[in-house]
C-alpha atoms as a PDB file:
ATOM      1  CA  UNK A   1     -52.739-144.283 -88.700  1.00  0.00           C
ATOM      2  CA  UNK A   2     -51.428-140.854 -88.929  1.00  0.00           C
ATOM      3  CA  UNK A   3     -48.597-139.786 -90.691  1.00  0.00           C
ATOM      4  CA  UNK A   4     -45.723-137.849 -89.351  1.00  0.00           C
ATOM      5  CA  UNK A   5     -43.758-136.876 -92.013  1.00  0.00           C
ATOM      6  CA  UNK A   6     -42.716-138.061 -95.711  1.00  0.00           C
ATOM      7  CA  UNK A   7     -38.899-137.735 -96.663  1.00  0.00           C
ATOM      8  CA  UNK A   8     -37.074-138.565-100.229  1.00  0.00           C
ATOM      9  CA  UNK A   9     -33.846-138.554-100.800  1.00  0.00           C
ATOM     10  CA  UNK A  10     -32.922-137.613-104.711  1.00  0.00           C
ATOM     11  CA  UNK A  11     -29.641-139.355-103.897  1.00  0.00           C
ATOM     12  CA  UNK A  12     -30.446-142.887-103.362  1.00  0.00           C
ATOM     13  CA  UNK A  13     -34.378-142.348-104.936  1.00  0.00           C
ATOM     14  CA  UNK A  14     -35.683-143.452-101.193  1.00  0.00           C
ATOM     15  CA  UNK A  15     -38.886-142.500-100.164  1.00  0.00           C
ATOM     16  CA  UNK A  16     -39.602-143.014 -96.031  1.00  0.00           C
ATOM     17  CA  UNK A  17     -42.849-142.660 -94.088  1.00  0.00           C
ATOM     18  CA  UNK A  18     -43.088-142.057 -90.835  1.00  0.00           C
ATOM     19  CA  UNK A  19     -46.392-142.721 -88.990  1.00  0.00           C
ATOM     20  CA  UNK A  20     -47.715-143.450 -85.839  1.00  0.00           C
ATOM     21  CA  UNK A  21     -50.467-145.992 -84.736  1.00  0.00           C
ATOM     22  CA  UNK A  22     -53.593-145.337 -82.992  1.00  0.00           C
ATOM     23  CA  UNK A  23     -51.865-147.413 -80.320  1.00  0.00           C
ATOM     24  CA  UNK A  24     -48.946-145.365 -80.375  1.00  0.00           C
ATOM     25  CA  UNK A  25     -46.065-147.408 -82.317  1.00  0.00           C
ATOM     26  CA  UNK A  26     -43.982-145.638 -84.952  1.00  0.00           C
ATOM     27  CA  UNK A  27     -43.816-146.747 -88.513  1.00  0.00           C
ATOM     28  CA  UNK A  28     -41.693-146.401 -90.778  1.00  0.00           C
ATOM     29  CA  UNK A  29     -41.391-147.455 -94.033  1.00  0.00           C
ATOM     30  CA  UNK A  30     -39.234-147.371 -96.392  1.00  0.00           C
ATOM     31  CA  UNK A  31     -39.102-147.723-100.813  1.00  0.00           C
ATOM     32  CA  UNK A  32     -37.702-146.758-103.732  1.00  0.00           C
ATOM     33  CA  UNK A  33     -37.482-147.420-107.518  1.00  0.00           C
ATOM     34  CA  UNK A  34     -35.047-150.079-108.307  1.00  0.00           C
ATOM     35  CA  UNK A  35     -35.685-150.052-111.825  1.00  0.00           C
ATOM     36  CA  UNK A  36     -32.930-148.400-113.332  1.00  0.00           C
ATOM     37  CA  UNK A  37     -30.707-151.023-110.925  1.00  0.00           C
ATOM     38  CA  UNK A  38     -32.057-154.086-112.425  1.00  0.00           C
ATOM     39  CA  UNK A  39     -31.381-152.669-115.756  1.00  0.00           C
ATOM     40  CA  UNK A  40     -27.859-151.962-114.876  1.00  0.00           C
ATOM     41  CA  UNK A  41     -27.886-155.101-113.385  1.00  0.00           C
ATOM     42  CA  UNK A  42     -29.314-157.601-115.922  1.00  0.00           C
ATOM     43  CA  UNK A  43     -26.777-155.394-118.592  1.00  0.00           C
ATOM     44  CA  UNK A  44     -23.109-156.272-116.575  1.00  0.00           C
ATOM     45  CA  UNK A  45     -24.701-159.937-116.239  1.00  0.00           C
ATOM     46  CA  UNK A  46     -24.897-160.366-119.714  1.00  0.00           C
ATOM     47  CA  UNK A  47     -21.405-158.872-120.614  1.00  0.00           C
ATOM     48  CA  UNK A  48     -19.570-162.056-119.734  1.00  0.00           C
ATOM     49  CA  UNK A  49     -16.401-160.016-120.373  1.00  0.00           C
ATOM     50  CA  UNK A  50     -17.260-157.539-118.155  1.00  0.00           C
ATOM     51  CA  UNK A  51     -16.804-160.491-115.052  1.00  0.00           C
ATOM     52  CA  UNK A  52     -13.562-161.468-116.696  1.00  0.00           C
ATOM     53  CA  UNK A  53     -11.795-158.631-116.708  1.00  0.00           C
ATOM     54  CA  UNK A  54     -12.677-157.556-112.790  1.00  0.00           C
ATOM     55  CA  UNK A  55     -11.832-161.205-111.982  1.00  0.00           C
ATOM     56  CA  UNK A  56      -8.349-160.712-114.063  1.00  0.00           C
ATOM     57  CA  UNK A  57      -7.749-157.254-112.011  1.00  0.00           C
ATOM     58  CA  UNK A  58      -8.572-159.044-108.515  1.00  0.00           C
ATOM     59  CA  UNK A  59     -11.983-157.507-108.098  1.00  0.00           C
ATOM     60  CA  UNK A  60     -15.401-159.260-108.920  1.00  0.00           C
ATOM     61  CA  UNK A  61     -18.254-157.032-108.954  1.00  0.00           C
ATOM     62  CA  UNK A  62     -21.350-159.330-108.114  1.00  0.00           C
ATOM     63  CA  UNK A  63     -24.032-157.436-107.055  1.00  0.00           C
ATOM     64  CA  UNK A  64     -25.031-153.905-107.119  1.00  0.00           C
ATOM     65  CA  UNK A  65     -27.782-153.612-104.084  1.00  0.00           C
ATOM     66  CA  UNK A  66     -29.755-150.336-103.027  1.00  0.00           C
ATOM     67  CA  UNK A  67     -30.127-149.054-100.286  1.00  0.00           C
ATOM     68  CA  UNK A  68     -33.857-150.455 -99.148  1.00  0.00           C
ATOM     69  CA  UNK A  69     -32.660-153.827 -99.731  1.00  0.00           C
ATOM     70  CA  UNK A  70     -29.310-153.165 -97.915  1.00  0.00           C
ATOM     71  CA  UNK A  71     -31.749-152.086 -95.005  1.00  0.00           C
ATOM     72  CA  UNK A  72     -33.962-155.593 -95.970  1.00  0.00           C
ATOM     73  CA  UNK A  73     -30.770-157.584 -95.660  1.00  0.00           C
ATOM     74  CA  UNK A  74     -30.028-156.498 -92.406  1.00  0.00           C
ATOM     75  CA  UNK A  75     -33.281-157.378 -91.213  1.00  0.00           C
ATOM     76  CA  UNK A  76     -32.306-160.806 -91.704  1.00  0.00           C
ATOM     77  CA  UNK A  77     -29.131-160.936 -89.431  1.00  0.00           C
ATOM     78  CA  UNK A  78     -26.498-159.496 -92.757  1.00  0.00           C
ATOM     79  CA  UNK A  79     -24.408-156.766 -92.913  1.00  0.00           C
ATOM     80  CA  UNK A  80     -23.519-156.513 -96.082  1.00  0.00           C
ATOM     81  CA  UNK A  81     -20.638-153.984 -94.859  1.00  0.00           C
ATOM     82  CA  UNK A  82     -18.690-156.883 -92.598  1.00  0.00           C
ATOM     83  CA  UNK A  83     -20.311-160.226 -94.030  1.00  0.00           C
ATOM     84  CA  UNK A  84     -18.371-161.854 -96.852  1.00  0.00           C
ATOM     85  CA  UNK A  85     -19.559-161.875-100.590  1.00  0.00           C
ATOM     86  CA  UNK A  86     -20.663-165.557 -99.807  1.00  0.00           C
ATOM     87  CA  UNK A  87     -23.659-164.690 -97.057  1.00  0.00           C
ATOM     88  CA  UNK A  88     -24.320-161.872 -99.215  1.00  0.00           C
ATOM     89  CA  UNK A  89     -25.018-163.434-101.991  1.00  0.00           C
ATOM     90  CA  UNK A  90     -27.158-166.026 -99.756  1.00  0.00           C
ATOM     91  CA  UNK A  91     -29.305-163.425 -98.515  1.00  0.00           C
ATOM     92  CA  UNK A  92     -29.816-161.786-102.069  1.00  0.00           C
ATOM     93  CA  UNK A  93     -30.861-165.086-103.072  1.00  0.00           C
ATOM     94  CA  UNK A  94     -32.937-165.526 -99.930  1.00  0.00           C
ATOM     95  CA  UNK A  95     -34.950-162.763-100.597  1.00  0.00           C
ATOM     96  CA  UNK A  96     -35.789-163.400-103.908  1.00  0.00           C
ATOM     97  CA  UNK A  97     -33.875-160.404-105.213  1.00  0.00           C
ATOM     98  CA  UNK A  98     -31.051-162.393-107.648  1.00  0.00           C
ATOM     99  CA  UNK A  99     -31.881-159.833-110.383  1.00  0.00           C
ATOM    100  CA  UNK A 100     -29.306-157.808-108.099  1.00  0.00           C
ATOM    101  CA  UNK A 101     -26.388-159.857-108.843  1.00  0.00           C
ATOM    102  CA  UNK A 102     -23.894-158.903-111.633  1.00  0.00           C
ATOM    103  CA  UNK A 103     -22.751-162.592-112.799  1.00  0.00           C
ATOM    104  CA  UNK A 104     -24.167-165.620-113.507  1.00  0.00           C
ATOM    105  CA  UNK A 105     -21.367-167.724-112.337  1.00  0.00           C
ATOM    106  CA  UNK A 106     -21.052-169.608-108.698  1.00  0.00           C
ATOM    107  CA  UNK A 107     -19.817-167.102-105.915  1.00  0.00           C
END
């Protein structure tokens, strides 16, 4: 496999690879460091007040997701920019990623 290029973003922390087969069909791959996200994360989902007062302003922040899983998510059929904080939350879940979520209560 040969590699075409190597891009990263400083903004989002997102590393991609292209690369190309030896039967000719492009790769590309994309990853990043989600650490500092889970952190950030696993912090706002242990400040129950934190939930209250966005639910008590009308907003409910319940997930903070990055970029490569935005991309993941879409791979499974969601678009976390039209779907509804319900089938987001599914797919989170589905892919094993519910240290993204900000609460610990039922969406």
């Amino acid at each position: 496999m040969e590699k075409i290029s190597v891009d990263f973003d400083p903004f989002t922390g997102t590393r991609t690879t292209t690369s190309v087969t030896e039967d000719e069909k492009m790769i590309i791959r994309s990853e990043a460091d989600i650490g500092p996200t889970i952190e950030y994360t696993n912090a706002l989902r242990n400040a129950d007040q934190y939930s209250r007062d966005g639910i008590k302003r009308n907003f409910w922040h319940v997930a903070t997701i990055p970029d490569v899983v935005i991309v993941e998510l879409k791979g499974q059929g969601i678009d976390v920019f039209t779907a509804s904080a319900r089938e987001i939350v599914a797919g989170i879940k589905k892919l094993g990623k519910e240290y993204l979520l900000t609460t610990r209560k039922q969406i």
